[in-house]
N, C-alpha and C. Protein backbone atom coordinates (compact mmCIF):
# COMPACT_ATOMS: atom_id res chain seq x y z
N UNK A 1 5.76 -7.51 26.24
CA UNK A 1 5.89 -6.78 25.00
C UNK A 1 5.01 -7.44 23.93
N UNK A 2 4.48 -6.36 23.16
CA UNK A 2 3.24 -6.75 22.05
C UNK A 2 4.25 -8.12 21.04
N UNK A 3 4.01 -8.60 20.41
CA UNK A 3 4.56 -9.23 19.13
C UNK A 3 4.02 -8.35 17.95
N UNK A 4 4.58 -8.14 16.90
CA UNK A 4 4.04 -7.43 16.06
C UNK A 4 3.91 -8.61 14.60
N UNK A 5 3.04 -8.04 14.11
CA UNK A 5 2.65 -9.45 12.81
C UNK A 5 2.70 -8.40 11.91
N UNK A 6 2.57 -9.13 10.66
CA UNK A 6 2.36 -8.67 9.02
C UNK A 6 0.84 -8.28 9.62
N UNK A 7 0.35 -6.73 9.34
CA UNK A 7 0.90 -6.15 8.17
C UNK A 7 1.36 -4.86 9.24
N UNK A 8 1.33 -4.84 10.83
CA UNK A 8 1.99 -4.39 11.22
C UNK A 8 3.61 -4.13 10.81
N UNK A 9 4.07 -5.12 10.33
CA UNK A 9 5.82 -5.45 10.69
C UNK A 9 5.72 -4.43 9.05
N UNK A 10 5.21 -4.10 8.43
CA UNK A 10 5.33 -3.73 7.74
C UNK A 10 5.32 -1.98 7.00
N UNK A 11 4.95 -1.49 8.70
CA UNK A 11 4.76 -0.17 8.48
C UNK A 11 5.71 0.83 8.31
N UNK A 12 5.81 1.86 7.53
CA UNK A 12 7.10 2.91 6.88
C UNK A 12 8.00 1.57 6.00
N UNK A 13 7.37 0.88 5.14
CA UNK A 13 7.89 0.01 3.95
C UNK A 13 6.42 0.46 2.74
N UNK A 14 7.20 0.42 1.35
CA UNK A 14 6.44 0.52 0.42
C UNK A 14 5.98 -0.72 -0.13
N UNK A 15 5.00 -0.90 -0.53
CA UNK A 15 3.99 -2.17 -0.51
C UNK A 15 3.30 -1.54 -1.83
N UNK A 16 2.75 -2.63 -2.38
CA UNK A 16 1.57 -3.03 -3.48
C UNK A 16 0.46 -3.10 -2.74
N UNK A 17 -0.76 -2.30 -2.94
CA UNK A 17 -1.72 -2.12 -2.26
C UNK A 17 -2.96 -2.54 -3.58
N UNK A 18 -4.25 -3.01 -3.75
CA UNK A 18 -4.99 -3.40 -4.40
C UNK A 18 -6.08 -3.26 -3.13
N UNK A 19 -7.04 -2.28 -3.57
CA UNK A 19 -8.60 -2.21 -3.24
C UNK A 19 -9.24 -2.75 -3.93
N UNK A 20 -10.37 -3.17 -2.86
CA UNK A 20 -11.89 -3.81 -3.11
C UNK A 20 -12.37 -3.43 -4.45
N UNK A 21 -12.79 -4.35 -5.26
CA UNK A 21 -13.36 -3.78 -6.41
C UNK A 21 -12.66 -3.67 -7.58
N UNK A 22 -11.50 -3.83 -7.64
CA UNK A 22 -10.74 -3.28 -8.83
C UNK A 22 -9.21 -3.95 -9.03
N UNK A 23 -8.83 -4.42 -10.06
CA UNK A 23 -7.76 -5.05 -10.55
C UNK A 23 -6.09 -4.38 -10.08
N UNK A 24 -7.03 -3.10 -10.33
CA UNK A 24 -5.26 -2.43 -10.59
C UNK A 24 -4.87 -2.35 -9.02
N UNK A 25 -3.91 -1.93 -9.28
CA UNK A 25 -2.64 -2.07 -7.80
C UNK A 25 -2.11 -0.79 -7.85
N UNK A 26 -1.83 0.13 -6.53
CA UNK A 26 -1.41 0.89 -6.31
C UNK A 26 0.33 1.16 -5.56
N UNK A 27 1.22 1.71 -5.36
CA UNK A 27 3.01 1.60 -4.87
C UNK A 27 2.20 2.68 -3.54
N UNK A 28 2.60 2.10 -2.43
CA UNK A 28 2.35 2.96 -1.33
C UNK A 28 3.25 2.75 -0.22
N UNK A 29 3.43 3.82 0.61
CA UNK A 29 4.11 3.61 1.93
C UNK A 29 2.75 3.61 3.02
N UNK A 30 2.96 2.40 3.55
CA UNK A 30 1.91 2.12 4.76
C UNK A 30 2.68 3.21 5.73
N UNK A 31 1.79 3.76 6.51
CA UNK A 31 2.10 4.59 7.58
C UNK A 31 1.60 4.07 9.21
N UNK A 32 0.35 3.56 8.57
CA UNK A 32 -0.14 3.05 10.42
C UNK A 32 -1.56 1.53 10.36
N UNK A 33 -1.05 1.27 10.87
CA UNK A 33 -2.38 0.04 10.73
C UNK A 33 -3.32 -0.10 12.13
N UNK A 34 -4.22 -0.59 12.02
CA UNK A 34 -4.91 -0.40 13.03
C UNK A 34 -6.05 -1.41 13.30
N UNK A 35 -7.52 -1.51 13.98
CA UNK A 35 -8.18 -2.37 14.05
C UNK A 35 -9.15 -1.70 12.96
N UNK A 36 -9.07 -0.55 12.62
CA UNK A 36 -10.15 -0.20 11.52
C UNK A 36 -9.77 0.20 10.14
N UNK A 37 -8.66 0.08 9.88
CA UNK A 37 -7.72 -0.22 8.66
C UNK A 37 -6.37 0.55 8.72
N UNK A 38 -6.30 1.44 7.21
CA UNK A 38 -4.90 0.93 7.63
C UNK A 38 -4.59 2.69 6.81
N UNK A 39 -3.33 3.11 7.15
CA UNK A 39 -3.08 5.19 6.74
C UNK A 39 -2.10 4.51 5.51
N UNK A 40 -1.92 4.92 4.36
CA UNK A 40 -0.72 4.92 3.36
C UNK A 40 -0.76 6.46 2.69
N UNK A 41 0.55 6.65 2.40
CA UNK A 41 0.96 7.85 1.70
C UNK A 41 1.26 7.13 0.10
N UNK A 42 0.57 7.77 -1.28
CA UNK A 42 1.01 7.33 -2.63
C UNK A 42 2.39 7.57 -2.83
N UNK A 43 3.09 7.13 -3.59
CA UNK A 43 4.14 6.63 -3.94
C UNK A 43 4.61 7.32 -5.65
N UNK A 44 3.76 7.97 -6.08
CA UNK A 44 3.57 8.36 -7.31
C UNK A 44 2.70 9.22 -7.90
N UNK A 45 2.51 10.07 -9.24
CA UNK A 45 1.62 10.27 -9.51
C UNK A 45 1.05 11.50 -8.78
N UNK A 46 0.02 12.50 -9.22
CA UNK A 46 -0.29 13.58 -9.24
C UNK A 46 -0.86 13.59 -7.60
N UNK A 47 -0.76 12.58 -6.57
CA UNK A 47 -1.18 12.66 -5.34
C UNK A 47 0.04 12.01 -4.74
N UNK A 48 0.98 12.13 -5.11
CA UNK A 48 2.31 11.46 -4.28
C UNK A 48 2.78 12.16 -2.85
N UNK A 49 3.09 11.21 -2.13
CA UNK A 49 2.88 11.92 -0.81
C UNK A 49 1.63 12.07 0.13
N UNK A 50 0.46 12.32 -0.74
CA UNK A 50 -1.20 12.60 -0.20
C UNK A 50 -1.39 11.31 0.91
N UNK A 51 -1.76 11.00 2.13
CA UNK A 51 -2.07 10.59 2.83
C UNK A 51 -3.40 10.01 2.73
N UNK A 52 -4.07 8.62 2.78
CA UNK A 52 -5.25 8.06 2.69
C UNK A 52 -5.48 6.91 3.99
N UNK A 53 -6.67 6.88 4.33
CA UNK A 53 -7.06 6.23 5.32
C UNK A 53 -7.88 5.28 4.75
N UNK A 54 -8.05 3.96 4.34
CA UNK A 54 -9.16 3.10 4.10
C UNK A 54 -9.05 1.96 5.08
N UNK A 55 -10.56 1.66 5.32
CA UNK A 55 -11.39 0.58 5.84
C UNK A 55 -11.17 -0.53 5.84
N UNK A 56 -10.54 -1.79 6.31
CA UNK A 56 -10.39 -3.03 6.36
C UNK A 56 -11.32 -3.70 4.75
N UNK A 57 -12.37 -3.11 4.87
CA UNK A 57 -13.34 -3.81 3.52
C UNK A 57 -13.28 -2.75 2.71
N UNK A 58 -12.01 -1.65 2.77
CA UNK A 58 -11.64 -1.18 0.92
C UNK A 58 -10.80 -1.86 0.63
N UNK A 59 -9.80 -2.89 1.27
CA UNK A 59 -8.73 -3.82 0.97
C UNK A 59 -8.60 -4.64 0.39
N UNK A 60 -8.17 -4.61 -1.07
CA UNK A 60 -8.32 -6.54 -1.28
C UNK A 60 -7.45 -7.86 -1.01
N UNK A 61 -6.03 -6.78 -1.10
CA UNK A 61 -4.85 -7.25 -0.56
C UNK A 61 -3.40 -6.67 -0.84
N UNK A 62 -2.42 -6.53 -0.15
CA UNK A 62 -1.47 -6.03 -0.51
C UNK A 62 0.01 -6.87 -0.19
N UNK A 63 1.20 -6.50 -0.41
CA UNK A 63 2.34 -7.10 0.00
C UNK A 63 3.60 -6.28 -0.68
N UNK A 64 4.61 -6.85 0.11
CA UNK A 64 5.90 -6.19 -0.46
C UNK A 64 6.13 -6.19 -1.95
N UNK A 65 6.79 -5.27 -3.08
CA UNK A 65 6.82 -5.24 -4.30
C UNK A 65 7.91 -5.93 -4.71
N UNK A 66 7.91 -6.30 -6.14
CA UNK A 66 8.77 -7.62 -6.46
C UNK A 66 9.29 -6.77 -7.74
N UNK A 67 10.51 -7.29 -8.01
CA UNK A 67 11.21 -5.82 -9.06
C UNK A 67 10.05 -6.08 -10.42
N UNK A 68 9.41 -7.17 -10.98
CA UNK A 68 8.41 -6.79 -11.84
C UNK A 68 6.98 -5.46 -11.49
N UNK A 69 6.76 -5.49 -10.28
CA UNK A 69 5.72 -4.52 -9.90
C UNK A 69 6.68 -3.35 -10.32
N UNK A 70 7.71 -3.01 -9.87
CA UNK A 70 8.81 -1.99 -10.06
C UNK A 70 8.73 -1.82 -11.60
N UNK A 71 9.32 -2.54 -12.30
CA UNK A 71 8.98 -2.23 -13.90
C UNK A 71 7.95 -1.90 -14.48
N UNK A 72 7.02 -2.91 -14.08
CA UNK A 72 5.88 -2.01 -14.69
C UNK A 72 4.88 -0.84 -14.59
N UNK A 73 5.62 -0.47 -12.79
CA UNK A 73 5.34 1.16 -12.57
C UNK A 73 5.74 1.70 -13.19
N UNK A 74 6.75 1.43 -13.65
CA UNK A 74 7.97 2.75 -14.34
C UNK A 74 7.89 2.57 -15.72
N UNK A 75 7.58 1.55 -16.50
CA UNK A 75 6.83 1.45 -17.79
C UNK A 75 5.21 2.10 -18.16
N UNK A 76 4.97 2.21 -17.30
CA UNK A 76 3.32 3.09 -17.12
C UNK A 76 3.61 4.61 -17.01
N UNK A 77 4.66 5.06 -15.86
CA UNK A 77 4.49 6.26 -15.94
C UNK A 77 5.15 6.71 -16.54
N UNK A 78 6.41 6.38 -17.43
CA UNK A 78 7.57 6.64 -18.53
C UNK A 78 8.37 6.93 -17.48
């Protein structure tokens, strides 16, 4: 049997996602990971639900959300 690792162990959980290039951080549900990156559905916002596929090198890094990421989603979007 496979072992499964982060960021496998982490799939159908909502995560803080941050792409290449850019500061801000996105609330997503990872859906599938893979050797060529990784499927998330948004979490919010006028594409909530919408399904995205990016590239290992659109990633800058992501991880489980901490109740401050939580506040200050919900302070951004009222």
């Amino acid at each position: 049997m496979k072992e499964e690792r982060i960021p496998q162990t982490w799939v159908g959980q909502d995560l803080i996602l941050c792409r290449s290039g850019t500061e801000n951080w996105e609330l997503v549900t990872l859906r599938e990971v893979n050797e060529l990156g990784l499927a998330y559905a948004y979490k919010a916002g006028e594409v909530e639900g919408q399904l995205v596929f990016v590239p290992w090198s659109s990633v800058s890094w992501m991880r489980p959300p901490i109740p401050e990421d939580l506040e200050a989603l919900e302070a951004e979007t009222g």
